[in-house]
Every structure is written in structure tokens, then in C-alpha cells.
N, C-alpha and C. Protein backbone atom coordinates (compact mmCIF):
# COMPACT_ATOMS: atom_id res chain seq x y z
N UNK A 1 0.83 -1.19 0.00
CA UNK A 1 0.00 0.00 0.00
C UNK A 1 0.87 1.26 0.00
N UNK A 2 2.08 1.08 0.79
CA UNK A 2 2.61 1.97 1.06
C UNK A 2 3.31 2.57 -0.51
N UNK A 3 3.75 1.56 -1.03
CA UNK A 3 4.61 1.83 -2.28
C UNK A 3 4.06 1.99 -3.61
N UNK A 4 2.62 1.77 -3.29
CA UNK A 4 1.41 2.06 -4.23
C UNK A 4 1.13 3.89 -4.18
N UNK A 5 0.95 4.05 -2.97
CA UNK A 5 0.77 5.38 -2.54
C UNK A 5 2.44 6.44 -3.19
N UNK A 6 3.60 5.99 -2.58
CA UNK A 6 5.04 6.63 -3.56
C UNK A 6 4.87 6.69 -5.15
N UNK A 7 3.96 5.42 -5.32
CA UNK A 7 4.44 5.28 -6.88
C UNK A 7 3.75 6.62 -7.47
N UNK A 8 2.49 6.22 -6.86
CA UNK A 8 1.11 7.60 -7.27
C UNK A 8 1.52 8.98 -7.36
N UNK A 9 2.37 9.41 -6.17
CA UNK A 9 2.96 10.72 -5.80
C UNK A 9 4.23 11.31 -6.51
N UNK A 10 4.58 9.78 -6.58
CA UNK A 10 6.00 10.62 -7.61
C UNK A 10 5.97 10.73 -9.05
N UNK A 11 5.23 9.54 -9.52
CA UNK A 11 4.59 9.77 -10.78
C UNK A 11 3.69 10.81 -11.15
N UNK A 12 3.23 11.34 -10.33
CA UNK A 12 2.30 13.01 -10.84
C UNK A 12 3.01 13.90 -11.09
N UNK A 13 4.90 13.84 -10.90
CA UNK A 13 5.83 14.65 -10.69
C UNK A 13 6.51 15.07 -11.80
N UNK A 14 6.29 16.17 -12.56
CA UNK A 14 6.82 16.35 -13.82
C UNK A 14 8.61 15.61 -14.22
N UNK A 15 8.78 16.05 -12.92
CA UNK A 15 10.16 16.18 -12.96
C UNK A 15 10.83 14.63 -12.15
N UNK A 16 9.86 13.75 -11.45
CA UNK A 16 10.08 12.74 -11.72
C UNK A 16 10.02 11.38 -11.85
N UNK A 17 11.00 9.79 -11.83
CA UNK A 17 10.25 8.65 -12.75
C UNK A 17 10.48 7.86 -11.46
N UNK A 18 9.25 6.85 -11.44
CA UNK A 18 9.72 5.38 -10.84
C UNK A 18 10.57 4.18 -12.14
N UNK A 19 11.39 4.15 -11.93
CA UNK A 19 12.53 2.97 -13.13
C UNK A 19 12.19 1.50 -12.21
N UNK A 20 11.95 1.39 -11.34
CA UNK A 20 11.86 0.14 -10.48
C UNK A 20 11.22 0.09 -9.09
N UNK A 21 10.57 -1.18 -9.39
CA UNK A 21 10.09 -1.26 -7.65
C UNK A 21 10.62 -2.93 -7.44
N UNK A 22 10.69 -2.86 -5.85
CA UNK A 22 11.38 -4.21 -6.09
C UNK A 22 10.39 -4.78 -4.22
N UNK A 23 10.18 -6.10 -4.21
CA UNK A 23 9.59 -6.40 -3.43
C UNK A 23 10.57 -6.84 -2.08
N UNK A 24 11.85 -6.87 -2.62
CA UNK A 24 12.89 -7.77 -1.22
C UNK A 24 14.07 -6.80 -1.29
N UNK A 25 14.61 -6.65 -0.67
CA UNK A 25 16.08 -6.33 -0.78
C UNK A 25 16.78 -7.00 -1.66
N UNK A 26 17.06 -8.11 -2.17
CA UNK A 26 17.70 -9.10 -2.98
C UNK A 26 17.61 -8.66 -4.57
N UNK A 27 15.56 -8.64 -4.82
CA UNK A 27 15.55 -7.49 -5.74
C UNK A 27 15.43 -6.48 -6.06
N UNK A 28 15.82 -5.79 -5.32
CA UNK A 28 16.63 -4.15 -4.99
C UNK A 28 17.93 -4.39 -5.47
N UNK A 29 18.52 -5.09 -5.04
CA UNK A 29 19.79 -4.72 -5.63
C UNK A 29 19.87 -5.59 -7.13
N UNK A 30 19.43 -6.29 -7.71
CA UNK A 30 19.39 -6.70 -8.79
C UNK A 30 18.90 -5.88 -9.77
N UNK A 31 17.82 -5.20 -9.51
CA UNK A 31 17.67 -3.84 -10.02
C UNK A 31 17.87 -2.75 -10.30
N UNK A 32 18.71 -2.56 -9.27
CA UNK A 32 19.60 -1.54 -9.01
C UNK A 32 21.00 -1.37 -10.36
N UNK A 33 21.02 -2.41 -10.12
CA UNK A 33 22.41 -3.12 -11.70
C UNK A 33 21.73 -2.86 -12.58
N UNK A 34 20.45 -3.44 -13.18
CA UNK A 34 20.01 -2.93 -14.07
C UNK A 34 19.52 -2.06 -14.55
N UNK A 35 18.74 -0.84 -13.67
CA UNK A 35 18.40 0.04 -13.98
C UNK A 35 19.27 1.34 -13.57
N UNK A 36 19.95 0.80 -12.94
CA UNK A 36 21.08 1.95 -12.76
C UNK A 36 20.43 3.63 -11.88
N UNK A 37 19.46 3.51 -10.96
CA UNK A 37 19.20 4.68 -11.06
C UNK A 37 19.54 5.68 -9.89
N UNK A 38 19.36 6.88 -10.01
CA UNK A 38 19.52 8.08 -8.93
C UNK A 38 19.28 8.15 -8.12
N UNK A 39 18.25 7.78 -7.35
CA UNK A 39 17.53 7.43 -6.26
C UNK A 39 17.04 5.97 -5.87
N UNK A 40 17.51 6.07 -4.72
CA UNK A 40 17.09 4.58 -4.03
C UNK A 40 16.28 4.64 -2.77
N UNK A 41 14.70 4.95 -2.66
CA UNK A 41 14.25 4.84 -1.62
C UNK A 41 13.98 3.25 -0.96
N UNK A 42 14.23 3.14 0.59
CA UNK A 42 14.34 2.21 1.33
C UNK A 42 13.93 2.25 2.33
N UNK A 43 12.97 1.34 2.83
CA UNK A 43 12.20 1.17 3.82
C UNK A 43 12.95 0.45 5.05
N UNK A 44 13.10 0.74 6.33
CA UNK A 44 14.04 -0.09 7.30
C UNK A 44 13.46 -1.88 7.12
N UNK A 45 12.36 -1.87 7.19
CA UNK A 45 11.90 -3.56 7.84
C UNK A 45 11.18 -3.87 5.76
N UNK A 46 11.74 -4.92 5.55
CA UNK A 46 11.33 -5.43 4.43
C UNK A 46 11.36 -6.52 4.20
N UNK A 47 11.07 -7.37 3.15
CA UNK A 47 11.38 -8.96 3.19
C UNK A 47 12.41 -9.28 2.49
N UNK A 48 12.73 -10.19 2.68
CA UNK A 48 13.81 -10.88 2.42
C UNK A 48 14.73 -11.26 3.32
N UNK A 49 15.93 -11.66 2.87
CA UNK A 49 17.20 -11.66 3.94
C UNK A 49 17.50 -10.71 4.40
N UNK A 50 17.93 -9.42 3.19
CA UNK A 50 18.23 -8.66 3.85
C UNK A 50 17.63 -7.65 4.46
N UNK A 51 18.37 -6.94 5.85
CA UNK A 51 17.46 -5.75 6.01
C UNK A 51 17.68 -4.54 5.84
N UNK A 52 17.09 -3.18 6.21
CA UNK A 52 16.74 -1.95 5.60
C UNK A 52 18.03 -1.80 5.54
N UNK A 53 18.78 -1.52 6.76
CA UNK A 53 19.89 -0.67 6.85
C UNK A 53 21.00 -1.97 5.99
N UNK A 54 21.32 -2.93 5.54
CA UNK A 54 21.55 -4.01 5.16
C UNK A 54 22.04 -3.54 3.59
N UNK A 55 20.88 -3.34 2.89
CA UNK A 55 20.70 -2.81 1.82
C UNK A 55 21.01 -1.96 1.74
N UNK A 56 20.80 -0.64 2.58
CA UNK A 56 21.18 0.48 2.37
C UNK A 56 23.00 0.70 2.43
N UNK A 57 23.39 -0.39 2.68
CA UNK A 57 25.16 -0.28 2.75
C UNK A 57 25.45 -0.94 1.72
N UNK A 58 24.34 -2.05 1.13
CA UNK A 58 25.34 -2.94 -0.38
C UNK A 58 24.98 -1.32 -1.43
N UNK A 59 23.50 -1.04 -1.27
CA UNK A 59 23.19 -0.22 -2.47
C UNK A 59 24.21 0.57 -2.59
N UNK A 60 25.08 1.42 -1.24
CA UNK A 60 25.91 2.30 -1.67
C UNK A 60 27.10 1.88 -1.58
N UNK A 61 27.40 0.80 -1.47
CA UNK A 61 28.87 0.24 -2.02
C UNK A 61 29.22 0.09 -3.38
N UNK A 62 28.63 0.35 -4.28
CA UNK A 62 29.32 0.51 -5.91
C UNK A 62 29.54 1.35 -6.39
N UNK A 63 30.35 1.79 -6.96
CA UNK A 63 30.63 3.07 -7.41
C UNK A 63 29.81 3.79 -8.17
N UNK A 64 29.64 5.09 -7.96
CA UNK A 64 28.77 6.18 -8.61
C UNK A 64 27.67 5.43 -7.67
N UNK A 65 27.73 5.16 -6.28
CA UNK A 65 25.94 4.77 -6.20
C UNK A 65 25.05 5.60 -5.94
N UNK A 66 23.79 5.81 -6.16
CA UNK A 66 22.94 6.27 -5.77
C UNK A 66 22.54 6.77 -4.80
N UNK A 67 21.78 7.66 -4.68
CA UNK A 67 21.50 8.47 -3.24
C UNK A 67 20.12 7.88 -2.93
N UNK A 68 20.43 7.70 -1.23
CA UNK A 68 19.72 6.74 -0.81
C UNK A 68 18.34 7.71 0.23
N UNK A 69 17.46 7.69 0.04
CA UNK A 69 16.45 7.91 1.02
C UNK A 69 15.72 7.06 2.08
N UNK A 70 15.29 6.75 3.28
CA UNK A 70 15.44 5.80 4.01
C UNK A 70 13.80 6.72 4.19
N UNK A 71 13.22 5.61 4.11
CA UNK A 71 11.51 6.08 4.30
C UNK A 71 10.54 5.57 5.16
N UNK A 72 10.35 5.90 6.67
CA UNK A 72 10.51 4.54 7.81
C UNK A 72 9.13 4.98 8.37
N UNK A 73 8.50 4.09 8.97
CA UNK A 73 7.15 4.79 10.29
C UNK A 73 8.51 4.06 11.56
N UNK A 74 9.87 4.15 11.40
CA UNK A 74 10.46 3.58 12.76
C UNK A 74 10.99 4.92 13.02
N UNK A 75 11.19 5.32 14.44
CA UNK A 75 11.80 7.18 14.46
C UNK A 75 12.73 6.90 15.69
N UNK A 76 13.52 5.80 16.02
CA UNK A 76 14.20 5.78 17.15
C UNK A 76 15.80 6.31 16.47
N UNK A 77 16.60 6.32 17.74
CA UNK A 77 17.64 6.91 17.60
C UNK A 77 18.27 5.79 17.12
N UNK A 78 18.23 4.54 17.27
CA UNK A 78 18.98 3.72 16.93
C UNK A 78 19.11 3.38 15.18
N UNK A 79 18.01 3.26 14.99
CA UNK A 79 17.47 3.44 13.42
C UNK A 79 17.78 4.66 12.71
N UNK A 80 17.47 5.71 13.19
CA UNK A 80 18.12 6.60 11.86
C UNK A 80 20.05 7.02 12.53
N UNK A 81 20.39 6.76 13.79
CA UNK A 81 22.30 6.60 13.44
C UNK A 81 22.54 4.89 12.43
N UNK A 82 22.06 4.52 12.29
CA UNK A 82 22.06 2.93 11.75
C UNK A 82 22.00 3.10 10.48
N UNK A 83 21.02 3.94 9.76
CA UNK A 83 20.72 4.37 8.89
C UNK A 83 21.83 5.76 8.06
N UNK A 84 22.62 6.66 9.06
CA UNK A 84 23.60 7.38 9.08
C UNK A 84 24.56 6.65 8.37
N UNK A 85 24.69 5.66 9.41
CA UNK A 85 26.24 5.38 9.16
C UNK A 85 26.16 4.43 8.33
N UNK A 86 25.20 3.42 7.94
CA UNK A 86 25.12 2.56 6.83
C UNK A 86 25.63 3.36 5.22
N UNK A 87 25.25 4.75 5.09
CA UNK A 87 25.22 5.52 4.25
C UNK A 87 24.48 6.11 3.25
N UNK A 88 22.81 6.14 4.38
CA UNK A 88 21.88 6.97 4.22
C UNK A 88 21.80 8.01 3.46
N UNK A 89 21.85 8.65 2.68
CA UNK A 89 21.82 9.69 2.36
C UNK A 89 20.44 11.03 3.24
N UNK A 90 19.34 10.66 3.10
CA UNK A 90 18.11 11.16 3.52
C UNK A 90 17.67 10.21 5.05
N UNK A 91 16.73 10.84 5.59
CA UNK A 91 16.25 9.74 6.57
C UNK A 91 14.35 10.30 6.85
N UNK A 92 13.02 10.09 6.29
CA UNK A 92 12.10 10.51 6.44
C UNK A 92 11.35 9.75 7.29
N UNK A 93 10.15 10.45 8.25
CA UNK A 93 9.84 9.68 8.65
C UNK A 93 8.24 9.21 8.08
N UNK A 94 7.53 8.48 7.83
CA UNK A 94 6.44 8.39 6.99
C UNK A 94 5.26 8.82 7.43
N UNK A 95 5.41 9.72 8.58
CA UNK A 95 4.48 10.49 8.95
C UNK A 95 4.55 12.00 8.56
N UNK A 96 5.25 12.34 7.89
CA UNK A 96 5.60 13.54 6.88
C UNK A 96 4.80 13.88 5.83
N UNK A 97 4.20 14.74 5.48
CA UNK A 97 3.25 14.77 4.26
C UNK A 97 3.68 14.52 3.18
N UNK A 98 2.85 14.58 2.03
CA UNK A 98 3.12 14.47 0.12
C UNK A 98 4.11 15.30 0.20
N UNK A 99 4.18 16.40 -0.08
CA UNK A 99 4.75 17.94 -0.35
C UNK A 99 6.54 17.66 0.47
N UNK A 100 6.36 17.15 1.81
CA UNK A 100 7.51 17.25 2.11
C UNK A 100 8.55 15.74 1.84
N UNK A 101 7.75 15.30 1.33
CA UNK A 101 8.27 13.89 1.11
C UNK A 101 8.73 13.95 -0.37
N UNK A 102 8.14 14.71 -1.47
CA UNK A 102 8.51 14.85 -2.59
C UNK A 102 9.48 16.11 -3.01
N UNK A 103 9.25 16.73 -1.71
CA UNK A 103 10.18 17.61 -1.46
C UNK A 103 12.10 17.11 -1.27
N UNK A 104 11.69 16.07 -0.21
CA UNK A 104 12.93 15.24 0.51
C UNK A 104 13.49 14.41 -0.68
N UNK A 105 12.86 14.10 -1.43
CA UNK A 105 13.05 13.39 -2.50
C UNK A 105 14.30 14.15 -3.79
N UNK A 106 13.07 15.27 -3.99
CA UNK A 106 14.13 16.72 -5.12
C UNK A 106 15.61 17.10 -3.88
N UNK A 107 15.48 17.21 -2.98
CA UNK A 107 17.11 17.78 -2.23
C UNK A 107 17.91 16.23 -2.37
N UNK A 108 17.55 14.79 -1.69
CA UNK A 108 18.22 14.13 -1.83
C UNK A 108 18.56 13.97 -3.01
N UNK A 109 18.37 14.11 -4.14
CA UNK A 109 18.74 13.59 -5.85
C UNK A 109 19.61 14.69 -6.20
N UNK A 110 19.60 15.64 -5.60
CA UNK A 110 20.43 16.60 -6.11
C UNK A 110 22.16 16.55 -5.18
N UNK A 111 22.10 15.72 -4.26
CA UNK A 111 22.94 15.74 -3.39
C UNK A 111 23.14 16.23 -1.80
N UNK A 112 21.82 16.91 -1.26
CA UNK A 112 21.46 17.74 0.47
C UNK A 112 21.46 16.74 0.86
N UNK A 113 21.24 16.79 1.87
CA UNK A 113 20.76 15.42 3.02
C UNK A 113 19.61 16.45 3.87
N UNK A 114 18.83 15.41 4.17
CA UNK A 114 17.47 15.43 4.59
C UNK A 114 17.15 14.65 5.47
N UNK A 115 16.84 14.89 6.79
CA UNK A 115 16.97 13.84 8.10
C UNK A 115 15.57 14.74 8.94
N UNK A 116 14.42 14.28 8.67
CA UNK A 116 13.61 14.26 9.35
C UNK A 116 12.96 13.21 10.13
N UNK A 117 13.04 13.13 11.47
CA UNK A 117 12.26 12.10 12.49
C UNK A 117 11.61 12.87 13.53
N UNK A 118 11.42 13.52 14.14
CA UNK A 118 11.44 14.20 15.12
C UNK A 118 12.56 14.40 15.62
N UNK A 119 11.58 15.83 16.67
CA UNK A 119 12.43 16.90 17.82
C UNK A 119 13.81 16.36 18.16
N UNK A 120 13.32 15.34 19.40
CA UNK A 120 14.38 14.36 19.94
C UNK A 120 15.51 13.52 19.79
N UNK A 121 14.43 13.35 18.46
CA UNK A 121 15.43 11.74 17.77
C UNK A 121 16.39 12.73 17.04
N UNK A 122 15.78 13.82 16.04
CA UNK A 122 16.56 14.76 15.17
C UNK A 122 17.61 15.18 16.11
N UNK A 123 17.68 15.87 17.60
CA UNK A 123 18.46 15.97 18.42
C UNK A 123 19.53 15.03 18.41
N UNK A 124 19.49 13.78 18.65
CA UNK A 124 19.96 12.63 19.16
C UNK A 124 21.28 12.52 17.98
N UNK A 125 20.48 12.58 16.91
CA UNK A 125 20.80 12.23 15.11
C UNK A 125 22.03 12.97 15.42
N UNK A 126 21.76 14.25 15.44
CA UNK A 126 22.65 15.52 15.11
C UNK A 126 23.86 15.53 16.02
N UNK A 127 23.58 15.19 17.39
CA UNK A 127 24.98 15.34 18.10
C UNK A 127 25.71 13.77 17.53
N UNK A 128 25.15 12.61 17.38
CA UNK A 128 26.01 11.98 17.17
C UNK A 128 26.63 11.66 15.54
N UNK A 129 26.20 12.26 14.84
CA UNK A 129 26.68 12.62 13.50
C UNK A 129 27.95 13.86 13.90
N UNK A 130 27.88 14.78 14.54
CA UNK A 130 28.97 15.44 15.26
C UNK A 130 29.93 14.72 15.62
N UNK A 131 29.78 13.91 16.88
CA UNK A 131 30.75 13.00 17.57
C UNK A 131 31.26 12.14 16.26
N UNK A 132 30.39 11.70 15.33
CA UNK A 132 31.45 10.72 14.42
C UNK A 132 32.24 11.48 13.32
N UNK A 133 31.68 12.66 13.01
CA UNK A 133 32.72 13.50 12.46
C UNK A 133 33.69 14.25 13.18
N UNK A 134 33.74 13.96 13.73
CA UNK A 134 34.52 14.80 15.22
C UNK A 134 36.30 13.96 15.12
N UNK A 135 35.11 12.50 15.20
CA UNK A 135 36.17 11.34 16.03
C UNK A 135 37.15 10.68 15.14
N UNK A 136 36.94 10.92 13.71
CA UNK A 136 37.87 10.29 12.92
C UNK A 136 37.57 9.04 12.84
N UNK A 137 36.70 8.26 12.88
CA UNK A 137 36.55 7.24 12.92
C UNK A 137 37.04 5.99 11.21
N UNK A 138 37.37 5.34 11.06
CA UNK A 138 37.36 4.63 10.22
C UNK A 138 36.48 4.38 9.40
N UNK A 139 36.43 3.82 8.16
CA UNK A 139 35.03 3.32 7.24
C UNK A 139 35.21 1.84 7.99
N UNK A 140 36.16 1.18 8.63
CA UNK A 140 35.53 0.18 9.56
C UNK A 140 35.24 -0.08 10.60
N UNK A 141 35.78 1.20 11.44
CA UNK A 141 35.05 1.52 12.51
C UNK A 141 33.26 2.28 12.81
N UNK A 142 32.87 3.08 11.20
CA UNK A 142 31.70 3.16 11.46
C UNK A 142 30.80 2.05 10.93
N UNK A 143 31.50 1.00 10.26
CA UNK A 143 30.38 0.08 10.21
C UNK A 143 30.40 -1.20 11.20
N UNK A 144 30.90 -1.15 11.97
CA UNK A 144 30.88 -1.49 13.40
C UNK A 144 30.57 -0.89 14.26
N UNK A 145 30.57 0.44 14.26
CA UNK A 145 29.17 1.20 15.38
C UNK A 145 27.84 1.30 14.64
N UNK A 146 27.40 0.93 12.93
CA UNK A 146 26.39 0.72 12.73
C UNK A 146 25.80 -0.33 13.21
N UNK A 147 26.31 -1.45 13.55
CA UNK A 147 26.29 -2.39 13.82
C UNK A 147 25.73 -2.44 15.23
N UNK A 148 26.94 -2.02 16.27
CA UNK A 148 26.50 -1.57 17.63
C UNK A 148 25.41 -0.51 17.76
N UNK A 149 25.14 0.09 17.04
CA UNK A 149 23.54 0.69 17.01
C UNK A 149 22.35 0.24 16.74
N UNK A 150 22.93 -1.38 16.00
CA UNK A 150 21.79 -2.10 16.16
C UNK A 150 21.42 -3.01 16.94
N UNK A 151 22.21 -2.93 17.79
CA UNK A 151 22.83 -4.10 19.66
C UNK A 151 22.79 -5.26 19.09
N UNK A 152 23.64 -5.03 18.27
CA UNK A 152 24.10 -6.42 17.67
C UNK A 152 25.40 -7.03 18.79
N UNK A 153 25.55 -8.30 19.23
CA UNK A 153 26.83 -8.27 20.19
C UNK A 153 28.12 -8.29 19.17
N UNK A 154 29.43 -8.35 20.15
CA UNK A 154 30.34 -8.37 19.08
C UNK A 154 30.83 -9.98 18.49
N UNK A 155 29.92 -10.98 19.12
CA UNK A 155 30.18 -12.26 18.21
C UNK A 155 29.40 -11.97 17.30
N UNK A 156 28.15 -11.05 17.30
CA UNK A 156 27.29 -11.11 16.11
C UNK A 156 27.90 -10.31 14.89
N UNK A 157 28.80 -9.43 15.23
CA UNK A 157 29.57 -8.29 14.35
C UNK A 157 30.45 -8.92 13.64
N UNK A 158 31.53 -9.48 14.34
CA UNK A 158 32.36 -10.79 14.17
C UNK A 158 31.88 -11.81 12.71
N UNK A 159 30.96 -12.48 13.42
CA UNK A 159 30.12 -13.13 12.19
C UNK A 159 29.85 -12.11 10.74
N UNK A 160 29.35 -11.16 10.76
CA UNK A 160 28.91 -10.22 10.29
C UNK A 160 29.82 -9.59 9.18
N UNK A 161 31.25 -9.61 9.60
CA UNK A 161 32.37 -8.82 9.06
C UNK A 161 33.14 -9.84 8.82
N UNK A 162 33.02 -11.26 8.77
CA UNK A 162 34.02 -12.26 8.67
C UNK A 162 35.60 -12.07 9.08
N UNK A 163 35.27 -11.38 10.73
CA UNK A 163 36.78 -11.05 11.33
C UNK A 163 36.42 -12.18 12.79
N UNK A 164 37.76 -12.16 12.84
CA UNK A 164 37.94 -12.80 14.87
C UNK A 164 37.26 -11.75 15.78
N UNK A 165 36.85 -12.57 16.63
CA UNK A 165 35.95 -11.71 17.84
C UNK A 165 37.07 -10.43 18.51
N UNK A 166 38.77 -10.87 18.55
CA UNK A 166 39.37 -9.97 19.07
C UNK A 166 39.66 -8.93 18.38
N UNK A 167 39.40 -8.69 17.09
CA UNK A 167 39.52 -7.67 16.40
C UNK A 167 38.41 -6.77 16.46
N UNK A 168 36.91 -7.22 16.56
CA UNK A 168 36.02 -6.45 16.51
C UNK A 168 35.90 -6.36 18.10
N UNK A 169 36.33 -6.81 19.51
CA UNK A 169 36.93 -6.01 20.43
C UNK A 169 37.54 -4.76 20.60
N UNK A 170 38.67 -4.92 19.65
CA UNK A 170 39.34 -3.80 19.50
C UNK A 170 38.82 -2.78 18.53
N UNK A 171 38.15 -3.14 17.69
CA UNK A 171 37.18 -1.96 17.24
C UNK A 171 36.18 -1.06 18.07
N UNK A 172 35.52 -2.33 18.81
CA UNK A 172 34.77 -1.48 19.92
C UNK A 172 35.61 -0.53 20.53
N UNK A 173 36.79 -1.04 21.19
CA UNK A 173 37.72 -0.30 22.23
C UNK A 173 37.96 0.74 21.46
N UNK A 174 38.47 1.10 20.24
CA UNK A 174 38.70 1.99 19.28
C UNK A 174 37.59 3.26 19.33
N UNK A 175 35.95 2.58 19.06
CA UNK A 175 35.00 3.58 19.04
C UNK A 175 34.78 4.12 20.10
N UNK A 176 34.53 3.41 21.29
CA UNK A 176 34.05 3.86 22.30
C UNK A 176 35.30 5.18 22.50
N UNK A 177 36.70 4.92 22.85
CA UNK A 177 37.53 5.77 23.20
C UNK A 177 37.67 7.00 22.48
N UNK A 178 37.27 7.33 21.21
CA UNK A 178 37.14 8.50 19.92
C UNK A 178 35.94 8.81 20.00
N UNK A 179 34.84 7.98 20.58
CA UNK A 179 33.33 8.60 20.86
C UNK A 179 33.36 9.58 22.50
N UNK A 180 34.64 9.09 23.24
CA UNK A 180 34.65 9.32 24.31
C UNK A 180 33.42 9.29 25.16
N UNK A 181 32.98 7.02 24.78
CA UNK A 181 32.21 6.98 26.06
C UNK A 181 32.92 5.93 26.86
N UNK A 182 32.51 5.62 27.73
CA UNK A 182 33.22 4.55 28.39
C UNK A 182 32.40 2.98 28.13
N UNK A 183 30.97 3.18 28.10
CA UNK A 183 30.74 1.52 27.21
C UNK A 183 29.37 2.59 26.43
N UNK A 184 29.37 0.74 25.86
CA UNK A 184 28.34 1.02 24.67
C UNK A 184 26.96 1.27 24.48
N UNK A 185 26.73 0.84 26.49
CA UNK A 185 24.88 1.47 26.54
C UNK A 185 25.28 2.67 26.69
N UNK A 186 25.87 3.91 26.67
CA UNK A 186 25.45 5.10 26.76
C UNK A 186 25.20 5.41 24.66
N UNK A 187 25.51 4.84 24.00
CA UNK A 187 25.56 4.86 22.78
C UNK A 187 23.97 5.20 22.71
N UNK A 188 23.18 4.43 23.56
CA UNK A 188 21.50 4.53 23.53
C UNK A 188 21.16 5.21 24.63
């Protein structure tokens, strides 16, 4: 329903096209190859194997990829830093109207970023998008605090990254100390 309702809205849009809809993550990205296109809106919870934020890190792992909009009814802090650091481009929340959603749509394609969730969460978003630009962090250290933003443990990260548990230890030890917290529930 939901993607019935996008298709409707963006298609009235002079300026612009749906090239693909895809029902799983799996064919999202198969689509993605083939149709090659500018925009990639993504829902956090979908079917398939993979998930929102999942996808949203293969989609933008190829070169020239696409700018990603993340289009959620989820508004926690954990979900849109997850969504950050996966390499989100946009983050909406689907309680946003037509106008600002097709709005969020024209800035992300052009290259802005667009992070609406709410007051709080937008709060939350903003200082720790600070702290990780702040901290220098690695491209494998933030996808191991994407990870830890999704309280994933670190055997699950481990698994995840096809590394030894003592390495993604020392990644933790790495983030936490450049995030300057001392553990990882203050992360939430």
C-alpha cells in the first residue's frame, strides 16, 4: 500500500520517474544493476534476507551509487544513526506529508541530506553525526558502530564482518575511546 501510494505521488511529478520497484532487498539490488538509477528509496523492515539498513550499505557500495532515502514509520535513535552510518543519504519519517516527502526526494537527488524524524530523535541524530565526524573514525570503525547501534553483540559483528571476535573487540575499544564513552549502553 505503502509503495502504491510513492508510486502515485511521484509519478504526478513532472520532474520525476519510478525505473523500479522491487519487493525484497535481494531485488533491490538486482535492479539496481540494471536500472542503474539516482535514487534509491528504502524502507528499514522489508522482506527478504536482507534488512533496511543491510541494503542500504550494499546499495551504496558501488561506485557512482545512488542516493539513498530511508523512508521509515520507525523514528528511534537507533534506526536513523544505523541508517547514518550505513550511508543513508536522507532519513524521512512516513508520517511527513506528500509535499515534504517529494520535497525530501528533489534535495536528496540533487545531493542535500534530509533527516527528518522528530524533535528528539533529530536531536539525538545531530549530536552523534557530530561526535562521528569529530572522532575520525574509520570506514571500519563506522560500520561497526552501525552495527553496535543495532545491539548487535560483538560475536554477532564478528560473524557479520568475517573477522575474529578480538579484532572487533578492539574496534569497539577503538570507538568507544574517539566517541569518548566509556561503554556502549550510553551509545543509547
Amino acid at each position: 500500500m505503502v509503495r502504491l501510494g510513492l508510486r502515485t505521488a511521484i509519478c504526478a511529478q513532472p520532474d520525476m520517474e519510478v525505473v523500479a520497484e522491487a519487493d525484497s532487498a535481494e531485488q533491490a539490488l538486482a535492479k539496481q544493476k540494471e536500472h542503474v538509477p539516482q535514487l534509491v528509496i528504502i524502507p528499514l523492515r522489508l522482506g527478504g534476507e536482507l534488512r533496511g539498513i543491510e541494503l542500504c550499505r550494499e546499495v551504496k557500495s558501488v561506485p557512482d551509487a545512488p542516493f539513498v532515502l530511508v523512508y521509515t514509520s520507525y523514528n528511534s535513535k537507533e534506526d536513523s544513526s544505523s541508517s547514518y552510518l550505513s550511508g543513508a543519504d536522507s532519513y524521512l519519517h512516513k508520517g511527513e506529508d506528500t509535499g515534504r516527502l517529494l520535497d525530501s526526494i528533489r534535495a536528496t537527488s540533487t545531493g542535500r541530506r534530509v533527516w527528518r524524524l522528530g524533535t528528539e530523535a533529530s536531536d539525538q541524530m545531530a549530536r552523534l553525526e557530530q561526535a562521528v565526524e569529530n572522532s575520525h573514525l574509520t570506514r571500519r570503525e563506522r560500520e561497526v558502530l552501525g552495527f553496535m547501534l543495532q545491539r548487535f553483540t560483538n560475536a554477532q559483528i564478528a560473524d557479520e564482518l568475517f573477522v575474529e571476535l578480538p579484532t572487533v573487540k578492539t574496534h569497539v575499544s577503538n570507538i568507544l575511546h574517539k566517541l569518548g564513552l566509556r561503554s556502549r549502553q550510553e551509545l543509547f
